[in-house]
Each structure stands twice: as C-alpha cells, then as structure tokens.
PDB file of N, CA and C in Angstrom:
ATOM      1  N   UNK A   1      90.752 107.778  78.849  1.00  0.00           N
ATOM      2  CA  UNK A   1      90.105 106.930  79.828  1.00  0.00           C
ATOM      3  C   UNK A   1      90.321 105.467  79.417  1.00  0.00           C
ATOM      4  N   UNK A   2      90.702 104.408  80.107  1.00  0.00           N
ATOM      5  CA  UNK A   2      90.599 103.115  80.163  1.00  0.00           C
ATOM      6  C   UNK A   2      89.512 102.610  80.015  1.00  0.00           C
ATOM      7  N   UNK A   3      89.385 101.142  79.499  1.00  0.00           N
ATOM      8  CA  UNK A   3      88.548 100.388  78.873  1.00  0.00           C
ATOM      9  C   UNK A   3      87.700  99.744  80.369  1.00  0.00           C
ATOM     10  N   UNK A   4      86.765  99.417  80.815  1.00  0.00           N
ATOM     11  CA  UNK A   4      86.015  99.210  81.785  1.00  0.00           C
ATOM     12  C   UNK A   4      86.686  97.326  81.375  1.00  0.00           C
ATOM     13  N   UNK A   5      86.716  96.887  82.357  1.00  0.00           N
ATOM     14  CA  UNK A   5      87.452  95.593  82.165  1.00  0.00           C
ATOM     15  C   UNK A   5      85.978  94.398  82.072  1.00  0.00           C
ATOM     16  N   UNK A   6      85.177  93.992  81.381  1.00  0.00           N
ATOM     17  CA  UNK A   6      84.022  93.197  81.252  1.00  0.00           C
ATOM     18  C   UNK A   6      84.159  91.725  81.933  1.00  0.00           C
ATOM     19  N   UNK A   7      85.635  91.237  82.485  1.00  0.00           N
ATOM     20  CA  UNK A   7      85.598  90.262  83.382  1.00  0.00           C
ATOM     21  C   UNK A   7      84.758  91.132  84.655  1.00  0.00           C
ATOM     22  N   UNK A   8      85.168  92.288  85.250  1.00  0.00           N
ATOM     23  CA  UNK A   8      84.789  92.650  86.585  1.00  0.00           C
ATOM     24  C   UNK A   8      83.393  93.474  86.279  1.00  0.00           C
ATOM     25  N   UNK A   9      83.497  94.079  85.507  1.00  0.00           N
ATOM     26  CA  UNK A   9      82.316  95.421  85.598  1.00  0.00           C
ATOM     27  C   UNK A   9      80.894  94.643  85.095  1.00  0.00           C
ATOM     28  N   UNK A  10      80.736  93.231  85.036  1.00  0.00           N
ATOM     29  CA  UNK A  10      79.265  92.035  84.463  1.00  0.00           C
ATOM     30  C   UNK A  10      78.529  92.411  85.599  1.00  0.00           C
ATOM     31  N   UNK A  11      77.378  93.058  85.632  1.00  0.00           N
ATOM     32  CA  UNK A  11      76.396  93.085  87.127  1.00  0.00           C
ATOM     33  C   UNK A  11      76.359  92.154  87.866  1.00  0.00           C
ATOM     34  N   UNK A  12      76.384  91.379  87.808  1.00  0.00           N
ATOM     35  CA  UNK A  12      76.592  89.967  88.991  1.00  0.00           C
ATOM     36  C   UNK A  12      78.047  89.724  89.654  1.00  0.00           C
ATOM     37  N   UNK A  13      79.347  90.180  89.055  1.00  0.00           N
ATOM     38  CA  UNK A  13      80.464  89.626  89.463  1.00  0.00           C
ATOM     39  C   UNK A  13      80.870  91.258  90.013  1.00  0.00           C
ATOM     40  N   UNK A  14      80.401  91.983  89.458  1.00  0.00           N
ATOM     41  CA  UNK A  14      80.574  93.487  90.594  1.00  0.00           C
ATOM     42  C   UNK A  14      79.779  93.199  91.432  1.00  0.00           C
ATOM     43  N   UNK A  15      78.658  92.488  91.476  1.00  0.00           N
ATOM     44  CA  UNK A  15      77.967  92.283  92.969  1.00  0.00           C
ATOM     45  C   UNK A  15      78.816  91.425  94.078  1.00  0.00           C
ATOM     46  N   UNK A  16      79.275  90.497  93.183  1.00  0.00           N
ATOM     47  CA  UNK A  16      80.640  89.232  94.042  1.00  0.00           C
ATOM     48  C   UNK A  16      81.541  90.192  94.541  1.00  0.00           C
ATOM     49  N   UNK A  17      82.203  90.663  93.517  1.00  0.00           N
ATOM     50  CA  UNK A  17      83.491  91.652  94.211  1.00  0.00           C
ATOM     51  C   UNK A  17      82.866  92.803  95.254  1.00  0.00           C
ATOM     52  N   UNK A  18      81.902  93.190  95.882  1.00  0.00           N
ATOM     53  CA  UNK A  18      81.466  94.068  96.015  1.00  0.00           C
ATOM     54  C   UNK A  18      80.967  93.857  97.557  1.00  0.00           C
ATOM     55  N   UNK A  19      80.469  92.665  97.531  1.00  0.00           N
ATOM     56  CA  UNK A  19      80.238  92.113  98.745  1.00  0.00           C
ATOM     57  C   UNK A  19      81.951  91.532  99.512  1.00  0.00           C
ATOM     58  N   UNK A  20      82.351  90.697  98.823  1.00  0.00           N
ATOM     59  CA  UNK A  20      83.802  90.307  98.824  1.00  0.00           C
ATOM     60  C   UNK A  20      84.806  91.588  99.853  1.00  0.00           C
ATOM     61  N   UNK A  21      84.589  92.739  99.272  1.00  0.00           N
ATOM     62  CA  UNK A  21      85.245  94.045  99.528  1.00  0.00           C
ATOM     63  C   UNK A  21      84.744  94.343 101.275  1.00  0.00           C
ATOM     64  N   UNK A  22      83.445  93.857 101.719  1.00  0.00           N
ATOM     65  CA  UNK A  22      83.546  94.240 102.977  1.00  0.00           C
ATOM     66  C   UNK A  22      84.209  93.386 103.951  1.00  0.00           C
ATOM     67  N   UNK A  23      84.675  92.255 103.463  1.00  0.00           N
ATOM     68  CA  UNK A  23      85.241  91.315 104.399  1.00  0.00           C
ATOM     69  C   UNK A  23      86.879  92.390 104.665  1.00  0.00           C
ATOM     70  N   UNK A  24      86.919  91.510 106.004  1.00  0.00           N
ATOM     71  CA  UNK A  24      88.313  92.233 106.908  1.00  0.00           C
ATOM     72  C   UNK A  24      89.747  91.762 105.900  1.00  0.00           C
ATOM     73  N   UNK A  25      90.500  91.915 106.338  1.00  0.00           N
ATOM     74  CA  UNK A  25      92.303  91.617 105.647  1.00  0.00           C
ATOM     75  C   UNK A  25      92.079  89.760 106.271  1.00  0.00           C
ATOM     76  N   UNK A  26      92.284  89.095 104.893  1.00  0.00           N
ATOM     77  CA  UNK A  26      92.747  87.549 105.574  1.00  0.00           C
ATOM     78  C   UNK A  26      91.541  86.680 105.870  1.00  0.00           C
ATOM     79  N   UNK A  27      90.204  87.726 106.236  1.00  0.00           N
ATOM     80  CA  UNK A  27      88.565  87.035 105.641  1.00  0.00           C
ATOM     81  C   UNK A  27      88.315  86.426 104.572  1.00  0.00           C
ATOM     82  N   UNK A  28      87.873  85.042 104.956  1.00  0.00           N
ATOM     83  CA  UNK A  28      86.943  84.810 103.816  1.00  0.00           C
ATOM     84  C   UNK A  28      85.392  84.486 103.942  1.00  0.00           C
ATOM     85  N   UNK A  29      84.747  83.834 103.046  1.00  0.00           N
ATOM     86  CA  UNK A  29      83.470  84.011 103.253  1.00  0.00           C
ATOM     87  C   UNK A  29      82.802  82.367 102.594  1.00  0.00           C
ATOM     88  N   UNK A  30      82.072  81.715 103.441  1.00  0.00           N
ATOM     89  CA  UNK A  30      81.465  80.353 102.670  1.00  0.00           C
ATOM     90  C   UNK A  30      80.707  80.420 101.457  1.00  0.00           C
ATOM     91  N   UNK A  31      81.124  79.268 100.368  1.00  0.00           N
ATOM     92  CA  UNK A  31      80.048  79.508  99.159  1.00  0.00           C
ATOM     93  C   UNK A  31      78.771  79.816  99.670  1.00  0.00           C
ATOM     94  N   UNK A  32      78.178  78.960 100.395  1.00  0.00           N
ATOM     95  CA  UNK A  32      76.748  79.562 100.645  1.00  0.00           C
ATOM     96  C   UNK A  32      76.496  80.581 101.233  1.00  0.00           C
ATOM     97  N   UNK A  33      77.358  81.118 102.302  1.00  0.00           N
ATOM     98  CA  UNK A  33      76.816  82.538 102.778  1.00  0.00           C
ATOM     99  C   UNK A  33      76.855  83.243 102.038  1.00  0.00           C
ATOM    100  N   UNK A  34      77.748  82.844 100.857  1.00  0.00           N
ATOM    101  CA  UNK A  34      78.203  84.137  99.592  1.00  0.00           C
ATOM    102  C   UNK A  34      76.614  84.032  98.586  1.00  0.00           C
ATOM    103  N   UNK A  35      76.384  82.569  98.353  1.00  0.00           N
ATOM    104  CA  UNK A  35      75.588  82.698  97.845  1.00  0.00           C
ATOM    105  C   UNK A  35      73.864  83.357  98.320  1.00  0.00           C
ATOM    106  N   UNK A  36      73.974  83.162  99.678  1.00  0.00           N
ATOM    107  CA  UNK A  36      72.821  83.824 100.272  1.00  0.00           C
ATOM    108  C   UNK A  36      72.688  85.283 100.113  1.00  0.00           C
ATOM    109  N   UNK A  37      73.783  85.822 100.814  1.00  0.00           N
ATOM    110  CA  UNK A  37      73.677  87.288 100.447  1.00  0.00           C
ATOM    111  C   UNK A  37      73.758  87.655  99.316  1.00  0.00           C
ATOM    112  N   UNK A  38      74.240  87.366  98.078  1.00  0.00           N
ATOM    113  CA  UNK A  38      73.501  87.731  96.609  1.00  0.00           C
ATOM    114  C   UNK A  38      72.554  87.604  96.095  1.00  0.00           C
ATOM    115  N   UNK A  39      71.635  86.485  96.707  1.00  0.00           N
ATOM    116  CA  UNK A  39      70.339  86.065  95.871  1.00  0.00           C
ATOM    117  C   UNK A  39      70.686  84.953  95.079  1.00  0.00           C
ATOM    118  N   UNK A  40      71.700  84.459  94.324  1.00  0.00           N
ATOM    119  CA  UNK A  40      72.238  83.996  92.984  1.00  0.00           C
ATOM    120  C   UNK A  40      72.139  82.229  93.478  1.00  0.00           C
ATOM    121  N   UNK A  41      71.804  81.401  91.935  1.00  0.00           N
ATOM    122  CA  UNK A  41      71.557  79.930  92.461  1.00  0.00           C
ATOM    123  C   UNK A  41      73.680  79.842  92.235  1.00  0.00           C
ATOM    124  N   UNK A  42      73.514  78.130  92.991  1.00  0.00           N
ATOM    125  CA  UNK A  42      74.912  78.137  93.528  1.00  0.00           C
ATOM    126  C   UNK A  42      75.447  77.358  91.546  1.00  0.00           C
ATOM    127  N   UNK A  43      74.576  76.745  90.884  1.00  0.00           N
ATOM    128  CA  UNK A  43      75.406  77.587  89.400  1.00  0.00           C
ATOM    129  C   UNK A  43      76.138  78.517  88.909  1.00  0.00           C
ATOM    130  N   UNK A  44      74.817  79.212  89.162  1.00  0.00           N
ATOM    131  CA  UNK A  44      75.685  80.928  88.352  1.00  0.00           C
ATOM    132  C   UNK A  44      76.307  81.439  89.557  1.00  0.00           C
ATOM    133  N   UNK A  45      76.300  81.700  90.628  1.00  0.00           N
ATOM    134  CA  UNK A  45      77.409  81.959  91.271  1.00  0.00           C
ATOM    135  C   UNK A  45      78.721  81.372  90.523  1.00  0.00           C
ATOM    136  N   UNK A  46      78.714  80.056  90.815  1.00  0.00           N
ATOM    137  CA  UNK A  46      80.318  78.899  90.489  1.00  0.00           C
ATOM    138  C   UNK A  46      80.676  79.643  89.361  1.00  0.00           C
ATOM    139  N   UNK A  47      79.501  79.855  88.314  1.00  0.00           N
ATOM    140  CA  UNK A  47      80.603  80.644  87.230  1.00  0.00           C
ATOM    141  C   UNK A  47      80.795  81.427  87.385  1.00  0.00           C
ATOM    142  N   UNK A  48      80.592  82.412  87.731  1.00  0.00           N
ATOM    143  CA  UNK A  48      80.884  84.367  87.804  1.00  0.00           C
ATOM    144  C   UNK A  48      82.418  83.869  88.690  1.00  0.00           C
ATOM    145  N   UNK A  49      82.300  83.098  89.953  1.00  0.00           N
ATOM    146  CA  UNK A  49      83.373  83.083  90.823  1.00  0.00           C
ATOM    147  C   UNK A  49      84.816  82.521  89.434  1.00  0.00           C
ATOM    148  N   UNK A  50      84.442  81.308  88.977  1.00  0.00           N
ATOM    149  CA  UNK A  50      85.743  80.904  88.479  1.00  0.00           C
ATOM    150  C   UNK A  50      86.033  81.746  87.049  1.00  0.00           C
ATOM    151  N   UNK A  51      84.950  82.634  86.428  1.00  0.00           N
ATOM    152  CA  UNK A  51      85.786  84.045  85.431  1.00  0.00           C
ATOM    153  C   UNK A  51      86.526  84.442  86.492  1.00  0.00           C
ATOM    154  N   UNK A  52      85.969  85.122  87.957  1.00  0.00           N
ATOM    155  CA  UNK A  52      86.970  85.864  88.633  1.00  0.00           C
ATOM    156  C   UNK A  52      88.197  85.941  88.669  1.00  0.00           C
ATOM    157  N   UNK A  53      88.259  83.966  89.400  1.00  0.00           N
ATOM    158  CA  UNK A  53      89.651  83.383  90.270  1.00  0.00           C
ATOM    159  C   UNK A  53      90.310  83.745  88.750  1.00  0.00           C
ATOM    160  N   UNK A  54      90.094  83.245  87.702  1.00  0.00           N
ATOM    161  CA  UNK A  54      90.547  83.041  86.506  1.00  0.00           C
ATOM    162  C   UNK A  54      91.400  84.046  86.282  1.00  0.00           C
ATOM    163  N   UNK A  55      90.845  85.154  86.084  1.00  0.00           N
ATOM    164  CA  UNK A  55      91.154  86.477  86.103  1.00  0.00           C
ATOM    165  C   UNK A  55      92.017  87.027  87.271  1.00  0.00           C
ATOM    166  N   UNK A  56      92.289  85.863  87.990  1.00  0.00           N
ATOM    167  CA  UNK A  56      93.036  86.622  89.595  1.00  0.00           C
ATOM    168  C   UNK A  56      92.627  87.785  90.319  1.00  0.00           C
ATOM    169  N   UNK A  57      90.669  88.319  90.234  1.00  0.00           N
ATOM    170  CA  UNK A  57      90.144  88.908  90.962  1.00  0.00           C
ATOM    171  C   UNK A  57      90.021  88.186  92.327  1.00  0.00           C
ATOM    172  N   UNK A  58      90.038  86.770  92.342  1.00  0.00           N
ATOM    173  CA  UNK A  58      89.534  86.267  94.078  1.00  0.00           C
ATOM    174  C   UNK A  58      90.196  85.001  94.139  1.00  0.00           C
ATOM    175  N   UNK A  59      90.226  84.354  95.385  1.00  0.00           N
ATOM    176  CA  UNK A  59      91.024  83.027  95.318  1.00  0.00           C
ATOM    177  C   UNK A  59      89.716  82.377  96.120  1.00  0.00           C
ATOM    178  N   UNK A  60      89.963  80.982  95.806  1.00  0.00           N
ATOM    179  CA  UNK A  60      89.143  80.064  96.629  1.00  0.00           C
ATOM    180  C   UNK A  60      89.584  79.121  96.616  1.00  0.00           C
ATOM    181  N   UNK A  61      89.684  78.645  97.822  1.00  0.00           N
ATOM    182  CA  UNK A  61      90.228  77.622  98.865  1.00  0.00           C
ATOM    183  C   UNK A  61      89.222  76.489  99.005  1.00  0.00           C
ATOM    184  N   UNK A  62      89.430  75.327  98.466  1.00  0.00           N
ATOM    185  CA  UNK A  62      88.496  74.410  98.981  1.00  0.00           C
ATOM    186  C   UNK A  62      89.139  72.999 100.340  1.00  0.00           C
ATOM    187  N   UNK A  63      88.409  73.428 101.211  1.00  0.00           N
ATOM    188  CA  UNK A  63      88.437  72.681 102.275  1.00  0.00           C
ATOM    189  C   UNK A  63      88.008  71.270 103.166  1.00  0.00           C
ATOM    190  N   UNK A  64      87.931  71.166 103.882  1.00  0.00           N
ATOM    191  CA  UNK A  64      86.786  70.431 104.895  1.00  0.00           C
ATOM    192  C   UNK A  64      86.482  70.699 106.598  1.00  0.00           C
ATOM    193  N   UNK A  65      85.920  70.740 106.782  1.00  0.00           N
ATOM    194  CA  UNK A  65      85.362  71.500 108.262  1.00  0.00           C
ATOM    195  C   UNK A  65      84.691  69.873 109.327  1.00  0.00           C
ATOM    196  N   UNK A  66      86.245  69.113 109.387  1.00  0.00           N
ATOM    197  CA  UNK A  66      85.845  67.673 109.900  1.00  0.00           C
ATOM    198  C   UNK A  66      85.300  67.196 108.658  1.00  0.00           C
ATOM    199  N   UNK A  67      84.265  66.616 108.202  1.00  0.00           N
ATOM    200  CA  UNK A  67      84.135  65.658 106.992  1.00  0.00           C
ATOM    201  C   UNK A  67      83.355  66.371 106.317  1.00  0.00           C
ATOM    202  N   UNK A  68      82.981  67.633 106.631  1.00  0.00           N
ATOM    203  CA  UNK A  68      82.284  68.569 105.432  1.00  0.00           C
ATOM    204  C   UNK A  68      82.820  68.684 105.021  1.00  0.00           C
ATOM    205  N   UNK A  69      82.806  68.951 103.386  1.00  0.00           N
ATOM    206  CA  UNK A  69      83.656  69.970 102.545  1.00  0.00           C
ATOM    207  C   UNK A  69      83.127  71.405 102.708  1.00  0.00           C
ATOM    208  N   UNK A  70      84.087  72.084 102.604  1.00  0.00           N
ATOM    209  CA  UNK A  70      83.825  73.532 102.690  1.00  0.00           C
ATOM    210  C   UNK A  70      84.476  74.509 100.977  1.00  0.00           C
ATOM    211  N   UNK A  71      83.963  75.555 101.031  1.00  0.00           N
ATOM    212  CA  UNK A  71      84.530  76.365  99.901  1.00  0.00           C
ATOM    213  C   UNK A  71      84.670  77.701 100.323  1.00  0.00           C
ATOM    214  N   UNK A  72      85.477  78.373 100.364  1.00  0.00           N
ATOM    215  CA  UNK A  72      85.998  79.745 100.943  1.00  0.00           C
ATOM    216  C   UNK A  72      86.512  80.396  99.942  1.00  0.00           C
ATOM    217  N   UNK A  73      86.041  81.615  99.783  1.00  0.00           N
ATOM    218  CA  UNK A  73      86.104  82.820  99.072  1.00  0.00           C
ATOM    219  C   UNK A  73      86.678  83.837  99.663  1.00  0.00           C
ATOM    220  N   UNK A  74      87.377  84.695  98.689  1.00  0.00           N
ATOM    221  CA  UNK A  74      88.297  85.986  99.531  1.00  0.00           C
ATOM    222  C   UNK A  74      88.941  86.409  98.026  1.00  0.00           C
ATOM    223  N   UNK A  75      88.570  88.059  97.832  1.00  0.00           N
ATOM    224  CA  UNK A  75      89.232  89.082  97.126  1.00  0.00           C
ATOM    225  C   UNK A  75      90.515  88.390  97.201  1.00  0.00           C
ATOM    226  N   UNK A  76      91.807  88.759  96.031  1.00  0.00           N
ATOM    227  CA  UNK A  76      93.252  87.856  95.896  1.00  0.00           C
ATOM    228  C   UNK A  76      93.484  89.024  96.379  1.00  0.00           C
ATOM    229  N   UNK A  77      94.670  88.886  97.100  1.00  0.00           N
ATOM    230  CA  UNK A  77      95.312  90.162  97.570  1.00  0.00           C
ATOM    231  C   UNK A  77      96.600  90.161  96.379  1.00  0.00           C
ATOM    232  N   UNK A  78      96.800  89.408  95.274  1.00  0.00           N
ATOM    233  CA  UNK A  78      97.798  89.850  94.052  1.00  0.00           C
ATOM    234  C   UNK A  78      97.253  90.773  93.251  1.00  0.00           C
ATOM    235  N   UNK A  79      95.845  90.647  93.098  1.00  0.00           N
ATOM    236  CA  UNK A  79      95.149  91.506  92.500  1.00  0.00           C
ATOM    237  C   UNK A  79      95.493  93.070  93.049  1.00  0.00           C
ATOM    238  N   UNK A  80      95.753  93.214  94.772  1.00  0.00           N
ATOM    239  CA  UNK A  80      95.926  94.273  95.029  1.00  0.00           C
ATOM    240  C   UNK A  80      94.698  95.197  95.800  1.00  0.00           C
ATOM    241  N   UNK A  81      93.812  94.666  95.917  1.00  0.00           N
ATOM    242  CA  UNK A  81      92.568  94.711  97.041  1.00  0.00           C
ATOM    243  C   UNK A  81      92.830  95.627  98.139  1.00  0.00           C
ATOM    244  N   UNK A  82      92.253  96.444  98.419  1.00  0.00           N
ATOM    245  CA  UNK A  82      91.816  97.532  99.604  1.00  0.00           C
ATOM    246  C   UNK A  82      90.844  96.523 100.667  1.00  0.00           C
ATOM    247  N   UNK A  83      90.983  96.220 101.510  1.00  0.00           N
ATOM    248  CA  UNK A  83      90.252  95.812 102.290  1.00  0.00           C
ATOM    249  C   UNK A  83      89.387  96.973 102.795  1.00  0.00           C
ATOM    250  N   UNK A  84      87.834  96.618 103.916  1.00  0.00           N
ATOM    251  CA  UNK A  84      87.629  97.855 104.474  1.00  0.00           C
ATOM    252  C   UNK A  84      88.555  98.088 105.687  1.00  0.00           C
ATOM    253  N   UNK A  85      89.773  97.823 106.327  1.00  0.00           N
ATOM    254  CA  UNK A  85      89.875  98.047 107.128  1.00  0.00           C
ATOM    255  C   UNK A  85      91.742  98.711 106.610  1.00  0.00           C
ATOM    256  N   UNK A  86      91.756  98.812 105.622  1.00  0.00           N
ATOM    257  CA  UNK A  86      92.139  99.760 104.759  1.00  0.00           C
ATOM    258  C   UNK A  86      91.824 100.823 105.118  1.00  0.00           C
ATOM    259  N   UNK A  87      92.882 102.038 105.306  1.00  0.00           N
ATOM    260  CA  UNK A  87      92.203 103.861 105.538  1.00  0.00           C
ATOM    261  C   UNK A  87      92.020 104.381 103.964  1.00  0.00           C
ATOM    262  N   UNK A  88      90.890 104.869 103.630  1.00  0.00           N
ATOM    263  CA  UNK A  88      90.391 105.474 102.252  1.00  0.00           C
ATOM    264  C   UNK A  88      90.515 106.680 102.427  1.00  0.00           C
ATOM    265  N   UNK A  89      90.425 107.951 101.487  1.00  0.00           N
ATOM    266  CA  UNK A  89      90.420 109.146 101.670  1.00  0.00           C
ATOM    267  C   UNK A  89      89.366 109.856 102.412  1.00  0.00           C
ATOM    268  N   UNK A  90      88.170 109.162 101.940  1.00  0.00           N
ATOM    269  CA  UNK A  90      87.186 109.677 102.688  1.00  0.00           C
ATOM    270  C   UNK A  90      87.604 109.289 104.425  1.00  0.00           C
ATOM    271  N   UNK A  91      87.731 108.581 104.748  1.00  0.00           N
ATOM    272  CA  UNK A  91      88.640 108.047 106.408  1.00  0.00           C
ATOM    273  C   UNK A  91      88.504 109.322 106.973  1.00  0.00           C
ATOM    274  N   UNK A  92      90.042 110.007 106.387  1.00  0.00           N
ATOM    275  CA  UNK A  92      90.748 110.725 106.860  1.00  0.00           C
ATOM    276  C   UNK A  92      90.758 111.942 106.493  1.00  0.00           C
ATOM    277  N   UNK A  93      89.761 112.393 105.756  1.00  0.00           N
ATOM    278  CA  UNK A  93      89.528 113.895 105.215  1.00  0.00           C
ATOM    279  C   UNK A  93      88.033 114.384 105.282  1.00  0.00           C
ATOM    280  N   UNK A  94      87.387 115.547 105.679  1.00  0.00           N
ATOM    281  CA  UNK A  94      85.985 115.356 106.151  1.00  0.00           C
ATOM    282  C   UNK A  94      85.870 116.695 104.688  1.00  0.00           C
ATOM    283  N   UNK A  95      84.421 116.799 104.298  1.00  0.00           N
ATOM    284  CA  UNK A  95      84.161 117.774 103.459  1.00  0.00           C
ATOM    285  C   UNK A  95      83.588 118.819 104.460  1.00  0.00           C
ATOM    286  N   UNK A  96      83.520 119.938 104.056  1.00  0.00           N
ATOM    287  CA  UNK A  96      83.031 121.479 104.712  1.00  0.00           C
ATOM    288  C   UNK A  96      81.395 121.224 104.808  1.00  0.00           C
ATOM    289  N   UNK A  97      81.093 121.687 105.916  1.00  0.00           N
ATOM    290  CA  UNK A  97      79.517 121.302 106.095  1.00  0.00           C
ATOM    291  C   UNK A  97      78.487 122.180 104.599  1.00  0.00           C
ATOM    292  N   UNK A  98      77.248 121.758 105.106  1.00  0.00           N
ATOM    293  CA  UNK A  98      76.890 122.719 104.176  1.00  0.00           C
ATOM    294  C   UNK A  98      75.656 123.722 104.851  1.00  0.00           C
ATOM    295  N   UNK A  99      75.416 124.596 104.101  1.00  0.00           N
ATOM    296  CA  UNK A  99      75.098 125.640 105.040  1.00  0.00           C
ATOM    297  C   UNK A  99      73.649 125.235 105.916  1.00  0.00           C
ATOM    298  N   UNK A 100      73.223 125.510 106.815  1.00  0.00           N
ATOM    299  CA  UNK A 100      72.634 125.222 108.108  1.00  0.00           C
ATOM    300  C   UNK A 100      72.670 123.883 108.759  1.00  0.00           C
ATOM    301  N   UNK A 101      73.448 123.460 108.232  1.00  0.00           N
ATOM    302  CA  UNK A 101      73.965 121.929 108.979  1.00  0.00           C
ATOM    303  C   UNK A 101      74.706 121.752 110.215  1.00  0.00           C
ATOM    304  N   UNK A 102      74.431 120.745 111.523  1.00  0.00           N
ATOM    305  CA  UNK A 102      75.054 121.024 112.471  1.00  0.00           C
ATOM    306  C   UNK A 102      76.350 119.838 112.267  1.00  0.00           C
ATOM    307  N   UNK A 103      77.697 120.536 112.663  1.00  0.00           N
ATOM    308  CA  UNK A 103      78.680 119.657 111.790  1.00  0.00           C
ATOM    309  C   UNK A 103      79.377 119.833 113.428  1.00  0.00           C
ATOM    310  N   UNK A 104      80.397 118.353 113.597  1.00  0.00           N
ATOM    311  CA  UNK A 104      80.813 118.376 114.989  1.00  0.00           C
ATOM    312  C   UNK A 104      82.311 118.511 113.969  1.00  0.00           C
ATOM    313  N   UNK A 105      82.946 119.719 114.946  1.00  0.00           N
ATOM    314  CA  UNK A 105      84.000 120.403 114.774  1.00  0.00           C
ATOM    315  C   UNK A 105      85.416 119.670 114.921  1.00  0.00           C
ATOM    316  N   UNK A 106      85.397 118.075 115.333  1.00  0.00           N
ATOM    317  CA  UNK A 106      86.048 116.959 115.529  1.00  0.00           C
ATOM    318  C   UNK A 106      86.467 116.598 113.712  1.00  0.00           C
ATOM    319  N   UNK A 107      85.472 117.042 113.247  1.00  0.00           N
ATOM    320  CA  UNK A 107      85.583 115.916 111.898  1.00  0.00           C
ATOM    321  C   UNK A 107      86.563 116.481 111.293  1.00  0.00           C
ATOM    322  N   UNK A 108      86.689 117.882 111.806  1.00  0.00           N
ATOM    323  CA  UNK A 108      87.513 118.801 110.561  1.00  0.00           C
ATOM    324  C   UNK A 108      89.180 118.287 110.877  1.00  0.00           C
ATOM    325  N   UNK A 109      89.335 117.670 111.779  1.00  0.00           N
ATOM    326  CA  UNK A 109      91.201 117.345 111.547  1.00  0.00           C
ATOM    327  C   UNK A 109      91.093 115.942 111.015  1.00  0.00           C
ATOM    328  N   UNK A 110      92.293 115.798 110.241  1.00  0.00           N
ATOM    329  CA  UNK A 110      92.855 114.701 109.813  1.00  0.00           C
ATOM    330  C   UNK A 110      92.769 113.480 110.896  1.00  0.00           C
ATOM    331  N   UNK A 111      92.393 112.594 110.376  1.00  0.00           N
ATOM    332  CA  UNK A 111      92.314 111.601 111.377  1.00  0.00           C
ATOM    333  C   UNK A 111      91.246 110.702 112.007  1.00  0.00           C
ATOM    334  N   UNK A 112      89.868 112.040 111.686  1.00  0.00           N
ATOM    335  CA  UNK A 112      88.562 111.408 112.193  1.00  0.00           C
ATOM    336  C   UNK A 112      87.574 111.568 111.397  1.00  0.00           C
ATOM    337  N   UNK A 113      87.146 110.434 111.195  1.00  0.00           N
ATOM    338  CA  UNK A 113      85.903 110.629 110.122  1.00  0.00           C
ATOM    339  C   UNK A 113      84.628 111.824 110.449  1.00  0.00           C
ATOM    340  N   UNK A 114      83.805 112.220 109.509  1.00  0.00           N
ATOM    341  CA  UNK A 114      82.900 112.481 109.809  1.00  0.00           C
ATOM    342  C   UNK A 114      81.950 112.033 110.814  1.00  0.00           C
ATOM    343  N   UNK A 115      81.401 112.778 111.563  1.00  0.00           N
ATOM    344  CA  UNK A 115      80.149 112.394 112.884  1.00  0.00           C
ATOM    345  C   UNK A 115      79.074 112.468 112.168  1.00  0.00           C
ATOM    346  N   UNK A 116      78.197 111.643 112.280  1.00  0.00           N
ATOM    347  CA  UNK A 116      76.822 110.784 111.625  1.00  0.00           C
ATOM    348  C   UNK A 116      75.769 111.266 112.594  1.00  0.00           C
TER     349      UNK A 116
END
C-alpha cells in the first residue's frame, strides 16, 4: 500500500479538494464562496490553498471583475482530476438489490444509474 500523501490527506485541505471536486470541467469557484462553504477564516484557507497550488493539487487565477480584484480556484487538471461530470463506476454499474427492496429494473443495464 502507498504512503497517504500529508500535502492532501490534512483535514482541512481534503475539505478544499473535496468541495473543489464538485465543481463542473473548466469551473472555478471565488475565494470567498470557497471560503464560506468551509467555515475556514480567509488566513488559513490562503495557506492550505497555496500547500495545494504548490503541490499542483489546484490552480488559482487571480483576477479583476471591472476594478474588483477577484481570486478563482479550480482542482489543476495536470494533477489529473475527475470532475463530477466525469462517468465513475458507480454511474454506470448498479449493485443487486437487497432482499425486500423495491429496485426499478432500469438500473440493472449499463448506462443508468440507480433510481432513488
């Protein structure tokens, strides 16, 4: 087994990458919205983010939005990133119901997720 990599696997920067991961292909996300949805002050965010970039887990783009400055975040796609809009195994393969469960008979071919 491989060594758990301690740039990514720190509880706070698996929370970054983690949130990061639901954005679409080519999404990014504002420091502050990033920072809202974690909880985290915009300090310790800045650092967890620049171990990341560092590490070539995420890139960030700094901007301006007319005379704001802006800061934009987004998983690196060198890193090699699955977006969600990425097909995963679970996607495209359904598990066997389990017993007295009502299971729609759709899920069982390739192609369609499970019915919820």
């Amino acid at each position: 087994m491989t060594e758990l990599d301690p740039v990514i696997h720190a509880q706070a920067r698996l929370r970054v990458v983690a949130t990061l991961s639901a954005l679409g292909d080519g999404d990014r996300i504002t420091f502050p919205r990033l920072q809202e949805l974690l909880g985290m002050t915009a300090g310790n965010l800045s650092v967890h983010l620049r171990k990341l970039e560092d590490a070539g887990y995420v890139e960030i783009t700094k901007t301006h939005r007319g005379r704001t400055p802006a800061t934009l975040v987004r998983l690196s796609r060198a890193a090699g990133w699955r977006s969600r809009s990425t097909p995963r195994p679970s996607a495209t393969c359904s598990t066997p119901p389990t017993s007295g469960s009502s299971h729609d008979p759709r899920s069982r071919r390739p192609g369609h997720p499970p019915v919820r």
